[in-house]
N, C-alpha and C. Protein backbone atom coordinates (compact mmCIF):
# COMPACT_ATOMS: atom_id res chain seq x y z
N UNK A 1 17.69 -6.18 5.24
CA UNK A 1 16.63 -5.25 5.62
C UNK A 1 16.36 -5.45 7.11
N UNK A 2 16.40 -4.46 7.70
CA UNK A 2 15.97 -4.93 9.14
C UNK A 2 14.71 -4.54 9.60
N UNK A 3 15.01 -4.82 11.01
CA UNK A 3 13.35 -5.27 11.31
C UNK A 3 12.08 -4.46 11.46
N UNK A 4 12.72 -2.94 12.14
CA UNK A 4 12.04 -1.47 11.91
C UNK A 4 11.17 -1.45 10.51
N UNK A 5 12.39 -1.40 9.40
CA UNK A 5 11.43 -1.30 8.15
C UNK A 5 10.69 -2.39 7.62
N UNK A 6 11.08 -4.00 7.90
CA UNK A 6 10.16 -4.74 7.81
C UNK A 6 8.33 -4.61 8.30
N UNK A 7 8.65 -4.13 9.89
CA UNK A 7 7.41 -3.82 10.34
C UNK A 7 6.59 -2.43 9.70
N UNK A 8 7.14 -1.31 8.93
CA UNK A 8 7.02 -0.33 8.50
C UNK A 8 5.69 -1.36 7.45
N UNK A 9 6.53 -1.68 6.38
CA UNK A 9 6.24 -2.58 5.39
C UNK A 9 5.27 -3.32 5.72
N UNK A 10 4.95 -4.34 6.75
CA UNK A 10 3.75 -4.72 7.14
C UNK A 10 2.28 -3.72 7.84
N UNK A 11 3.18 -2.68 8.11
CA UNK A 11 1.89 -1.63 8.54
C UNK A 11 1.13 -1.47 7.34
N UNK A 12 2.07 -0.80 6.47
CA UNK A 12 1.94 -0.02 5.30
C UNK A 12 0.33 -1.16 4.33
N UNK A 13 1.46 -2.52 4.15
CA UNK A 13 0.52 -3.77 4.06
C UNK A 13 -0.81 -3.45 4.36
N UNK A 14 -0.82 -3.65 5.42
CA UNK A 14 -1.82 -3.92 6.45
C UNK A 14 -3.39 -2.89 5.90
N UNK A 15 -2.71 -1.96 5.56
CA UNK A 15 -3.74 -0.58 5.69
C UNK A 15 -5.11 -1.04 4.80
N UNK A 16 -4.82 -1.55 3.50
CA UNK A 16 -6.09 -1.96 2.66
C UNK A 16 -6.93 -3.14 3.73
N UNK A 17 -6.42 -4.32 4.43
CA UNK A 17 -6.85 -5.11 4.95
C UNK A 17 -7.77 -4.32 5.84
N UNK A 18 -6.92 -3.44 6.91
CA UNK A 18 -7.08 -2.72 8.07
C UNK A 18 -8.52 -2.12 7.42
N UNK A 19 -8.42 -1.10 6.32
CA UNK A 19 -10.05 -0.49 6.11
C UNK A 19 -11.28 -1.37 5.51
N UNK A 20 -10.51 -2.34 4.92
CA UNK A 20 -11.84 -3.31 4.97
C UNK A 20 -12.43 -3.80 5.68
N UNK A 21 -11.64 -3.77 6.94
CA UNK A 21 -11.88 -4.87 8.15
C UNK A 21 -12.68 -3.54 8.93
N UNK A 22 -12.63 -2.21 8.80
CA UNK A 22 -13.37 -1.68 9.48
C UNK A 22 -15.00 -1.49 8.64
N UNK A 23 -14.54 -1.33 7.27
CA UNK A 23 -16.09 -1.70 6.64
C UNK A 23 -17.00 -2.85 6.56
N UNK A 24 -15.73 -3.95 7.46
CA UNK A 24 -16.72 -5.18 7.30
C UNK A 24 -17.39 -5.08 8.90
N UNK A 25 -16.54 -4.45 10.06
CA UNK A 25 -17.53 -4.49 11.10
C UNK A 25 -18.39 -3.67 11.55
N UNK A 26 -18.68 -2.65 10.09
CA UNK A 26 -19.73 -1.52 9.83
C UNK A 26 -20.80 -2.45 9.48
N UNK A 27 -20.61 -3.68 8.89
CA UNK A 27 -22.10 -4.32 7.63
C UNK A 27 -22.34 -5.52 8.75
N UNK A 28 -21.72 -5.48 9.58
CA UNK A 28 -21.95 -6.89 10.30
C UNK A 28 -22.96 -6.68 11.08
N UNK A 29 -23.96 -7.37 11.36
CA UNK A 29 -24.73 -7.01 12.48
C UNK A 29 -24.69 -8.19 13.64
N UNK A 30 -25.00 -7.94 14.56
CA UNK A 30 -24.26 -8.94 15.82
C UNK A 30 -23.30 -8.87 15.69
N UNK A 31 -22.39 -8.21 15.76
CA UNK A 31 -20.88 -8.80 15.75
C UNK A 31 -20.21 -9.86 16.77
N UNK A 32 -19.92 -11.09 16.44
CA UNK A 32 -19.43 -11.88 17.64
C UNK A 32 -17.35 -11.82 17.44
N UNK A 33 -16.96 -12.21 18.34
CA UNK A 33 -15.94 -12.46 18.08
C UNK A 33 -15.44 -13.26 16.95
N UNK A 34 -15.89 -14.29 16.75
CA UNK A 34 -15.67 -15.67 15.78
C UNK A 34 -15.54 -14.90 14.56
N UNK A 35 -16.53 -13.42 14.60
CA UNK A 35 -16.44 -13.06 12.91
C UNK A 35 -15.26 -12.54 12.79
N UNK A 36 -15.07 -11.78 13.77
CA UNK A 36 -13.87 -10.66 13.47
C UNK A 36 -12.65 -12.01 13.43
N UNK A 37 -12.42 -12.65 14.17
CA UNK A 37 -11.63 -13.78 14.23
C UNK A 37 -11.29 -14.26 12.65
N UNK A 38 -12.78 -14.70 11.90
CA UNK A 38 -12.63 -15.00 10.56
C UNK A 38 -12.35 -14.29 9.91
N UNK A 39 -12.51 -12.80 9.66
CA UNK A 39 -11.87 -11.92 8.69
C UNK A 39 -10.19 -11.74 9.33
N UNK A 40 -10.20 -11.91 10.45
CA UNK A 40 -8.69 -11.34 10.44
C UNK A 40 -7.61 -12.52 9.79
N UNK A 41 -8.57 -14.09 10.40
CA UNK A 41 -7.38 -14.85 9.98
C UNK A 41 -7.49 -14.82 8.72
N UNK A 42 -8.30 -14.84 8.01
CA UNK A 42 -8.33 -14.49 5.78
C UNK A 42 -6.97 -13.91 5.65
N UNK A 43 -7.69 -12.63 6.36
CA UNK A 43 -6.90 -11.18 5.99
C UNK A 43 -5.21 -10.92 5.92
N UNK A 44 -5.08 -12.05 7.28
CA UNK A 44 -3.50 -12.15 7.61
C UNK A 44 -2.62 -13.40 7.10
N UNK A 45 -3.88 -14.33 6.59
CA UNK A 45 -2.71 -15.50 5.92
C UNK A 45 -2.48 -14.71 4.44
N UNK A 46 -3.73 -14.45 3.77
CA UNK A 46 -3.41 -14.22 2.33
C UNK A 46 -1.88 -12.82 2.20
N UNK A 47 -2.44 -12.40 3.52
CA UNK A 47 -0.90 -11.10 2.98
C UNK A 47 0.65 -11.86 3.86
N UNK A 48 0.02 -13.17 4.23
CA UNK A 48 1.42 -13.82 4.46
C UNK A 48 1.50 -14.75 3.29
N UNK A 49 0.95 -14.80 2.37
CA UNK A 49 1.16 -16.04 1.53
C UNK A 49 1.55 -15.22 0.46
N UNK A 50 1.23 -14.08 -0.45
CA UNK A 50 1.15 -13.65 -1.23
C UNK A 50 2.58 -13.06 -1.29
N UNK A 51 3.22 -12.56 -0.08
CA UNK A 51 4.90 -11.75 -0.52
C UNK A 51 5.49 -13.39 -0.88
N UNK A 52 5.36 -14.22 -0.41
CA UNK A 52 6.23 -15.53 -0.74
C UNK A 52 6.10 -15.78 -2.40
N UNK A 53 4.86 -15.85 -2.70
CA UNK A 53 4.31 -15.95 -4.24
C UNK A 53 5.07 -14.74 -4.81
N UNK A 54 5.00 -13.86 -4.41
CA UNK A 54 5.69 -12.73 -5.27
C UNK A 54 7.30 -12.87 -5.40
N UNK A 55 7.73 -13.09 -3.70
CA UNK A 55 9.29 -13.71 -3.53
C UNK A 55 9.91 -14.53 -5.03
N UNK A 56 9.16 -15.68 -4.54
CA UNK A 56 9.33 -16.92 -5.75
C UNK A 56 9.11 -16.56 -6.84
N UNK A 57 8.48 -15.76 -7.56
CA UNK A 57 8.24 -15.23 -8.51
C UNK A 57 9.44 -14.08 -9.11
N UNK A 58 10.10 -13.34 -8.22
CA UNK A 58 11.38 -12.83 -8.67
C UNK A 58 12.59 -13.60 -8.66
N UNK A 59 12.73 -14.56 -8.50
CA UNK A 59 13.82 -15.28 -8.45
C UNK A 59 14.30 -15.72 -10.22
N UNK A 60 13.46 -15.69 -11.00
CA UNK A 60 13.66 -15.27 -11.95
C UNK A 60 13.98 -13.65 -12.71
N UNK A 61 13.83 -12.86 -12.53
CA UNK A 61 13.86 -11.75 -12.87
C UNK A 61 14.96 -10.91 -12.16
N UNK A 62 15.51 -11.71 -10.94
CA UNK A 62 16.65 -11.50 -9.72
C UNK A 62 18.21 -10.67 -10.84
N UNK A 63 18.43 -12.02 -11.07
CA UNK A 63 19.92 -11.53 -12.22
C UNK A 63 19.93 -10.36 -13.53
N UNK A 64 18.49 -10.51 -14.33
CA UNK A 64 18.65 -9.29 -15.15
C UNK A 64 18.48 -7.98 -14.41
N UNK A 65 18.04 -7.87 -13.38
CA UNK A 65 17.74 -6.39 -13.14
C UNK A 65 19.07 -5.99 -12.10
N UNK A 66 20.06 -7.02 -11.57
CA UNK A 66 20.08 -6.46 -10.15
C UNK A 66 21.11 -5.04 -10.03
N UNK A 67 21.35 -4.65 -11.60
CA UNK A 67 21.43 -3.24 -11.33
C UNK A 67 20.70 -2.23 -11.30
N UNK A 68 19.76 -2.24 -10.90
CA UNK A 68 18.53 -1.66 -10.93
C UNK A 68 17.66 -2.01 -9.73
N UNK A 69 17.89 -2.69 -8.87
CA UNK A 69 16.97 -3.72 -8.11
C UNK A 69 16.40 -2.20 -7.40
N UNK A 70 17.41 -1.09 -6.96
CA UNK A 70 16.73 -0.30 -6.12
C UNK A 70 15.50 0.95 -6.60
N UNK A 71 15.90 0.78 -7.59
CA UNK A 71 14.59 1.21 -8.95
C UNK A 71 13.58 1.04 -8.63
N UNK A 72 13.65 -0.63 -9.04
CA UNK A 72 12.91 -1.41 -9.07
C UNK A 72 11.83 -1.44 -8.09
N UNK A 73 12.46 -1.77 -6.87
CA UNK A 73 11.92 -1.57 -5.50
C UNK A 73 11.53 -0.21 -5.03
N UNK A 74 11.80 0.99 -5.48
CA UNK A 74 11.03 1.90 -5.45
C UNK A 74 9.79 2.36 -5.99
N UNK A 75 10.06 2.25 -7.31
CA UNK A 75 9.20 1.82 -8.55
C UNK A 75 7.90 1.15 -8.15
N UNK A 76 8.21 0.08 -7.43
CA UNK A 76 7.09 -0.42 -7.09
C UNK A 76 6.56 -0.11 -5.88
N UNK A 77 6.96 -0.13 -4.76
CA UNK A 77 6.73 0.56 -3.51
C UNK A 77 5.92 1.60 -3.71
N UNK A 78 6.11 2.70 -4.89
CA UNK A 78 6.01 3.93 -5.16
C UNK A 78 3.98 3.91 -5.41
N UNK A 79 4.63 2.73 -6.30
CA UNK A 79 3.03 2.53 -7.16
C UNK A 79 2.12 2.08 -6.27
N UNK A 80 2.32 1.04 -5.70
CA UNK A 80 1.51 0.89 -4.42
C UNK A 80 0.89 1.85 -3.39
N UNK A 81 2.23 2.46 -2.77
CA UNK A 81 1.74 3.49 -2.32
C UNK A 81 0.49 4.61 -3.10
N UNK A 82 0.92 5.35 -3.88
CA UNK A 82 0.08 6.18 -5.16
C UNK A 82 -1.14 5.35 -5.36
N UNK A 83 -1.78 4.29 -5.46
CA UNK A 83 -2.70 3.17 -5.53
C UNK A 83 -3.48 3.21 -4.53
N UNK A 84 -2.70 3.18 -3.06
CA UNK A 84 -3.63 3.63 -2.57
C UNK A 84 -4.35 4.17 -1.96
N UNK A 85 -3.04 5.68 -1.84
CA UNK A 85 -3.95 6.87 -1.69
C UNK A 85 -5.01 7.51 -2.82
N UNK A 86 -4.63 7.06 -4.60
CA UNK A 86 -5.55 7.59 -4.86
C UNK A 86 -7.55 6.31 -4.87
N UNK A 87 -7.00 5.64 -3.70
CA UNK A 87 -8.04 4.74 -3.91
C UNK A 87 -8.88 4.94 -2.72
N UNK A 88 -8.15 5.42 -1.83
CA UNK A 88 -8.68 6.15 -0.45
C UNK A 88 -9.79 7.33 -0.77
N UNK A 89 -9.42 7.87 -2.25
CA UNK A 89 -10.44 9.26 -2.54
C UNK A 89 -11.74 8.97 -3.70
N UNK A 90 -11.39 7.67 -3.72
CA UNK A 90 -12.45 7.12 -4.97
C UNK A 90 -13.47 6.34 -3.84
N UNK A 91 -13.16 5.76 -2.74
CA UNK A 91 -14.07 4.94 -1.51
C UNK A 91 -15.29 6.13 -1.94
N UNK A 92 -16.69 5.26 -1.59
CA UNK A 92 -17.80 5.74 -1.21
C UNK A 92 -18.57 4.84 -0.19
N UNK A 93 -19.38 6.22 0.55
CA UNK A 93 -20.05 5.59 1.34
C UNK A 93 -21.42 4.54 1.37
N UNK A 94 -21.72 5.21 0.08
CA UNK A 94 -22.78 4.46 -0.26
C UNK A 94 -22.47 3.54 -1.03
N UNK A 95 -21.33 3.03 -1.04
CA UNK A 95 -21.05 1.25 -1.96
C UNK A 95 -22.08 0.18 -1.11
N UNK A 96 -22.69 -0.61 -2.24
CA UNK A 96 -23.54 -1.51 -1.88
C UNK A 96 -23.01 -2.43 -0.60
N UNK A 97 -24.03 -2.72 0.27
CA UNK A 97 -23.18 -3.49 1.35
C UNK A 97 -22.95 -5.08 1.22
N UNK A 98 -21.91 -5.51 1.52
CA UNK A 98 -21.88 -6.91 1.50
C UNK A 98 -21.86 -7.53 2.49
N UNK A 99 -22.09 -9.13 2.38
CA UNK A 99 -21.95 -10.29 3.82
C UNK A 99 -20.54 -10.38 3.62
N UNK A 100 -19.70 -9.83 4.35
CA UNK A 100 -18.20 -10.26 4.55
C UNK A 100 -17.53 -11.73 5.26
N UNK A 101 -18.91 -12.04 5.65
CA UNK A 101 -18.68 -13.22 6.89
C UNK A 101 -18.82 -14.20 5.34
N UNK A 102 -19.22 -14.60 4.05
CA UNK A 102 -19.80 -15.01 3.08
C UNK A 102 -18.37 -15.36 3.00
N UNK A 103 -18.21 -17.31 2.10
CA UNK A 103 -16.99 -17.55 2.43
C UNK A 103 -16.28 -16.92 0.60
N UNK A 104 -16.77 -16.64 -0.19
CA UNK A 104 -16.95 -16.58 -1.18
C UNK A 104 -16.10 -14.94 -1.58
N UNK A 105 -17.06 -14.23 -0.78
CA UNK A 105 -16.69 -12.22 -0.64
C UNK A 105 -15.26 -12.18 0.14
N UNK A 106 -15.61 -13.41 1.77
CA UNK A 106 -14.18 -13.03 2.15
C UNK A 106 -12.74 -13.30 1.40
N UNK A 107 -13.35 -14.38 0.43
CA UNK A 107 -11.86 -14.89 -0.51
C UNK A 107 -11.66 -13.56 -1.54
N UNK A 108 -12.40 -13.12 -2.50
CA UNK A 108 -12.41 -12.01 -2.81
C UNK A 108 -11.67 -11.06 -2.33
N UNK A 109 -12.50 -10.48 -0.73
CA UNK A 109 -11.58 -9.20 -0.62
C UNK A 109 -10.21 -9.96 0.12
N UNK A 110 -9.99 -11.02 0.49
CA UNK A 110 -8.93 -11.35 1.29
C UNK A 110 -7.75 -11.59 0.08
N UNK A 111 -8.33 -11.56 -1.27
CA UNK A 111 -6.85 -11.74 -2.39
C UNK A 111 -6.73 -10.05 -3.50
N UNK A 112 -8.17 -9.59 -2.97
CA UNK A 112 -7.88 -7.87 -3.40
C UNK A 112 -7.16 -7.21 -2.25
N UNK A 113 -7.18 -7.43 -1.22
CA UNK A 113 -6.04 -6.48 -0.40
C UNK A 113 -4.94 -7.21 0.03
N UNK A 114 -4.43 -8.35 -0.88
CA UNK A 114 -3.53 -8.84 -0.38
C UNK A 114 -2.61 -8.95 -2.05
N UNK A 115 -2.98 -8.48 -2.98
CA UNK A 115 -2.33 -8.04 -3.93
C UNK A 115 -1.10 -7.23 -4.04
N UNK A 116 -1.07 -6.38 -3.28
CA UNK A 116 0.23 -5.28 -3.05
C UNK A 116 1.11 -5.93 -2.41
N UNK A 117 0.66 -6.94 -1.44
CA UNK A 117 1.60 -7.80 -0.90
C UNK A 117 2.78 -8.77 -2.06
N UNK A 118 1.78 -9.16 -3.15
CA UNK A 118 2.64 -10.05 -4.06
C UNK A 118 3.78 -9.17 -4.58
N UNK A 119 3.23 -7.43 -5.04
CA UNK A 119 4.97 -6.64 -5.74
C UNK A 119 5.83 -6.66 -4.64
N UNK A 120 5.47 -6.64 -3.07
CA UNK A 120 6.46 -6.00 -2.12
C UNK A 120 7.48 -7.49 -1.52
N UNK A 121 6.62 -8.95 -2.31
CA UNK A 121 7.93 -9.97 -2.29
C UNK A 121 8.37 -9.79 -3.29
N UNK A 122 7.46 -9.26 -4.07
CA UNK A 122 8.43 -9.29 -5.46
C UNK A 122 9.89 -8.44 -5.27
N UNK A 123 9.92 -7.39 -4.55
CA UNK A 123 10.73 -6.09 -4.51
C UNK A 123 11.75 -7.06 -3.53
N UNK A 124 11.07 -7.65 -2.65
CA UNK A 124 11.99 -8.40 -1.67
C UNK A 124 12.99 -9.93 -2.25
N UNK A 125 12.24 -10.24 -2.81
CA UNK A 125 13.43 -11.10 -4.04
C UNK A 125 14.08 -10.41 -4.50
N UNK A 126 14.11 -9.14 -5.01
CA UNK A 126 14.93 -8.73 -6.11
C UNK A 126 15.98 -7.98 -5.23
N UNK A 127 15.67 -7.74 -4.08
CA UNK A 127 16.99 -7.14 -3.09
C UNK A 127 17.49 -8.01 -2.74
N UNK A 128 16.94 -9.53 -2.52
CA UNK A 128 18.03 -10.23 -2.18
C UNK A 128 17.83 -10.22 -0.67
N UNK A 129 16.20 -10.25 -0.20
CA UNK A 129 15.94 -10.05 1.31
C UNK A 129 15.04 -11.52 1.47
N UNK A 130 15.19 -12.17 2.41
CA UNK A 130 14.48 -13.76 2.88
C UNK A 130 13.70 -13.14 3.13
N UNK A 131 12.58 -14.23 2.84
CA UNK A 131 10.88 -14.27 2.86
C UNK A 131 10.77 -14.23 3.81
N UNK A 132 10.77 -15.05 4.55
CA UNK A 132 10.44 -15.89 5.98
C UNK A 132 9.61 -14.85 7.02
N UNK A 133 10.99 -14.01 7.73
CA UNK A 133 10.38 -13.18 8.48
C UNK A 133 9.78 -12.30 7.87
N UNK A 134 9.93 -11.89 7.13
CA UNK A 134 8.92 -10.30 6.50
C UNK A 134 7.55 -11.04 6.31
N UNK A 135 7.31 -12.57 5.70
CA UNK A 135 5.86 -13.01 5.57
C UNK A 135 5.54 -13.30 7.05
N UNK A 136 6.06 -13.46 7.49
CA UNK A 136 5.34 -13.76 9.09
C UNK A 136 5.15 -12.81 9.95
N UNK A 137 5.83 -11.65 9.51
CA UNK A 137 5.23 -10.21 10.24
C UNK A 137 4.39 -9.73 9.60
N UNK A 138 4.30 -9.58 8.18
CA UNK A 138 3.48 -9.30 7.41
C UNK A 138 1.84 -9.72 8.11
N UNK A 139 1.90 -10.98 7.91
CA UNK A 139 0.76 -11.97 8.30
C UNK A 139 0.22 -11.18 9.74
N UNK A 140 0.83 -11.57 10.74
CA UNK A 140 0.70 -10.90 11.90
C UNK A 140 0.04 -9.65 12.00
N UNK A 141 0.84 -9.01 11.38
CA UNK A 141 0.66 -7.47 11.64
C UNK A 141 -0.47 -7.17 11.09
N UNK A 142 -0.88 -7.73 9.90
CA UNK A 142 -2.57 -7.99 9.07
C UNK A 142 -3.77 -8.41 9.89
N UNK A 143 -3.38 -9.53 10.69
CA UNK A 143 -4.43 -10.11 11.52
C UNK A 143 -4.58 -9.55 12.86
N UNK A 144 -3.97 -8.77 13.25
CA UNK A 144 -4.45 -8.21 14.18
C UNK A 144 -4.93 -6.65 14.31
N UNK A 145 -4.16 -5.83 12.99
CA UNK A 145 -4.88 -4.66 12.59
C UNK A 145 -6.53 -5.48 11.92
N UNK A 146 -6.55 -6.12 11.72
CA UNK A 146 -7.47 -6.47 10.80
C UNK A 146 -8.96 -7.05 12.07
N UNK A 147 -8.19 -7.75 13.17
CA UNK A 147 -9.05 -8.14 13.84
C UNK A 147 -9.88 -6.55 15.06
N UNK A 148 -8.42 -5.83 15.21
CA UNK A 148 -9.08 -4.59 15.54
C UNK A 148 -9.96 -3.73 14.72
N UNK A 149 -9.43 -3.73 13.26
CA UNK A 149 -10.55 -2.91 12.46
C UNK A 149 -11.60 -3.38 12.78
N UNK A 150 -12.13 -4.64 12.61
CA UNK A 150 -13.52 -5.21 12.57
C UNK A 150 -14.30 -4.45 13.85
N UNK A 151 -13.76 -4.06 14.91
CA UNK A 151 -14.23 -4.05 16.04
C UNK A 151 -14.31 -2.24 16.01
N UNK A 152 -13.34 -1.57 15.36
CA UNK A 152 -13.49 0.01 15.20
C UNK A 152 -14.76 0.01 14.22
N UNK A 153 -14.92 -0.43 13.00
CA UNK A 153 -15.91 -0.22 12.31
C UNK A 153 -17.29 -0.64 12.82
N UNK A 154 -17.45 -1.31 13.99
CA UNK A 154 -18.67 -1.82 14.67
C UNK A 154 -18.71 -0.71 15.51
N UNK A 155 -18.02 0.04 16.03
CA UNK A 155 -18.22 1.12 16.69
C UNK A 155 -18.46 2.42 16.20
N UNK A 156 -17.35 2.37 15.29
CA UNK A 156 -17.24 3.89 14.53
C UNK A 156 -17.54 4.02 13.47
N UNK A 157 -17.78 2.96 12.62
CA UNK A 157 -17.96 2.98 11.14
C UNK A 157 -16.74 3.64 9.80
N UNK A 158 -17.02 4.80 9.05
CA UNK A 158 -16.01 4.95 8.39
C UNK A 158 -15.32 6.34 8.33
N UNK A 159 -15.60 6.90 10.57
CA UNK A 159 -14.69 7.87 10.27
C UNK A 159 -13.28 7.89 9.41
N UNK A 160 -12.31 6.70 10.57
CA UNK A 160 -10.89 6.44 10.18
C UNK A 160 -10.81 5.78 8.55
N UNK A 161 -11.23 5.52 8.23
CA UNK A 161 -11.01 4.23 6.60
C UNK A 161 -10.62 5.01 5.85
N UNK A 162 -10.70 6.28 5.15
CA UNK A 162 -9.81 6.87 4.01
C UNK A 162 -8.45 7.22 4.55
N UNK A 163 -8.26 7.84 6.24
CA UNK A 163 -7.01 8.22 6.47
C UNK A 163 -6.23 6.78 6.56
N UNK A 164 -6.59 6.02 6.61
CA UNK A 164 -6.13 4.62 6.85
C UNK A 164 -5.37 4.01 5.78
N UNK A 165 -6.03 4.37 4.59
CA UNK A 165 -5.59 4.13 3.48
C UNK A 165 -4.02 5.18 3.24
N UNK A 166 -4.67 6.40 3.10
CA UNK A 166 -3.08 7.90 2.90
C UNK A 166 -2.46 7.22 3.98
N UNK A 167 -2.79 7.14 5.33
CA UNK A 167 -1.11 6.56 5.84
C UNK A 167 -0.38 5.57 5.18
N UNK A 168 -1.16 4.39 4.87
CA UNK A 168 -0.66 2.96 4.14
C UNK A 168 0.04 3.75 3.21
N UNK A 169 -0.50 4.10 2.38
CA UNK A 169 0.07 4.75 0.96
C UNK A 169 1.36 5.54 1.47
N UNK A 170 1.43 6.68 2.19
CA UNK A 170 2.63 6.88 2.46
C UNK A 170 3.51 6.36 3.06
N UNK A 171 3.50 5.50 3.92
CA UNK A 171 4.37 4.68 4.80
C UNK A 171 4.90 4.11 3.62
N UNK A 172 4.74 3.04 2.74
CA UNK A 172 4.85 2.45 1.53
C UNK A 172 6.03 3.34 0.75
N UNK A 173 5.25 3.98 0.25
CA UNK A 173 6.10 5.40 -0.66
C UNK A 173 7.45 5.64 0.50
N UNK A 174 7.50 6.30 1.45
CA UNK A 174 8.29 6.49 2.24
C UNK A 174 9.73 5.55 2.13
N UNK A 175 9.47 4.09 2.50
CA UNK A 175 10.07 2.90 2.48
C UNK A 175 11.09 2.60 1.16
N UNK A 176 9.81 2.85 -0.44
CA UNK A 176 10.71 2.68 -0.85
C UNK A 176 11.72 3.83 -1.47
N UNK A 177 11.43 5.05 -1.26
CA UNK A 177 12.19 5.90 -1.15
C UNK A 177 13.67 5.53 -0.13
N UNK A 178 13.27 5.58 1.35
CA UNK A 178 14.59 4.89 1.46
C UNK A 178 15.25 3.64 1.16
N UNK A 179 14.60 3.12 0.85
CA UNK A 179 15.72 1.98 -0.06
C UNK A 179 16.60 2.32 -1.60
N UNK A 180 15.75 3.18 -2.25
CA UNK A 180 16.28 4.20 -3.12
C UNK A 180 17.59 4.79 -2.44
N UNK A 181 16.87 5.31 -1.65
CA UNK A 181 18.69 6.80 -1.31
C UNK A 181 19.92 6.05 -0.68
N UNK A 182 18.93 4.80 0.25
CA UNK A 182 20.38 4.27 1.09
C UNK A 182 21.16 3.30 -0.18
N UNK A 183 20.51 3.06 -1.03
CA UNK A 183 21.27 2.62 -2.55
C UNK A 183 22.61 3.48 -3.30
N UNK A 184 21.57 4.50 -3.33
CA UNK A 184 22.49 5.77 -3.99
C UNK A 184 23.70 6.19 -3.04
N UNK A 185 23.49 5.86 -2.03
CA UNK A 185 24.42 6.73 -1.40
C UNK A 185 25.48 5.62 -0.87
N UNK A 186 24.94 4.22 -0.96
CA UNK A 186 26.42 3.47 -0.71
C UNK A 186 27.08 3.35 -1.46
């Protein structure tokens, strides 16, 4: 897999982190750096830790499927994606507000938007693609969309956060579509 769609894949990632991180620097008041600092680093280890957990976790399931792996990896890509655009249209504005800075909420949302991360190692074991770099861009690419959200939602609140989500969702979908066709067609 190379590195274009790796980073695709970490955008895509990124997007649930990315709109939380702008609803968390909507609820924050004072915003200092240190906070946004703390949600981003949550935000960007758990979606670097979680494709590895998912990785390791297909390494069993590797040999029965791998005629199918590109299915598979669509299949799931697919669902993710679909997840969460239709989760982008269920958001409300008036959801109760929380302390995100709370070490308790940030573990919470830092292992609810880092869930999609665990199918997309999963998808990445089952192609037969190393962890390594995809979790460390992953990570990256989380913590610093994540450290900018904090700082858009202190400004802007929740214009951007649903489109944030439909891009994630399609970028996702997109991805594993081509891993689908460039399958089929070799």
């Amino acid at each position: 897999m190379n590195t274009i769609t790796i980073l695709f894949i970490a955008i895509g990632l990124a997007m649930d982190a990315f709109a939380v991180s702008i609803t968390s620097g909507l609820t924050i008041k004072h915003l200092k750096i240190n906070h946004a600092l703390r949600i981003a680093m949550f935000f960007g280890l758990f979606q670097a830790v979680m494709p590895v957990i998912g990785w390791l976790a297909g390494f069993s399931l590797r040999n029965y499927i791998s005629n199918i792996d590109h299915w598979v990896a669509f299949g799931l890509l697919s669902m993710i994606g679909l997840k969460m655009i239709f989760e982008s249209f269920k958001m409300s504005s008036d959801e109760k507000e929380i302390d995100p800075l709370n070490i308790y909420i940030l573990l919470m949302l830092s292992i609810a938007t880092s869930v999609d991360a665990l199918a997309v190692g999963l998808s990445l074991s089952i192609l037969r693609v190393s962890i390594v770099t995809p979790a460390i861009i992953i990570g990256i690419i989380t913590f610093i969309l994540s450290l900018i959200g904090v700082f858009i939602g202190d400004r802007f609140g929740h214009f951007f956060e649903k489109k944030i989500e439909i891009l994630g969702g399609l970028i996702l979908i997109g991805i594993g579509l081509k891993i689908l066709i460039e399958h089929l067609l070799a």
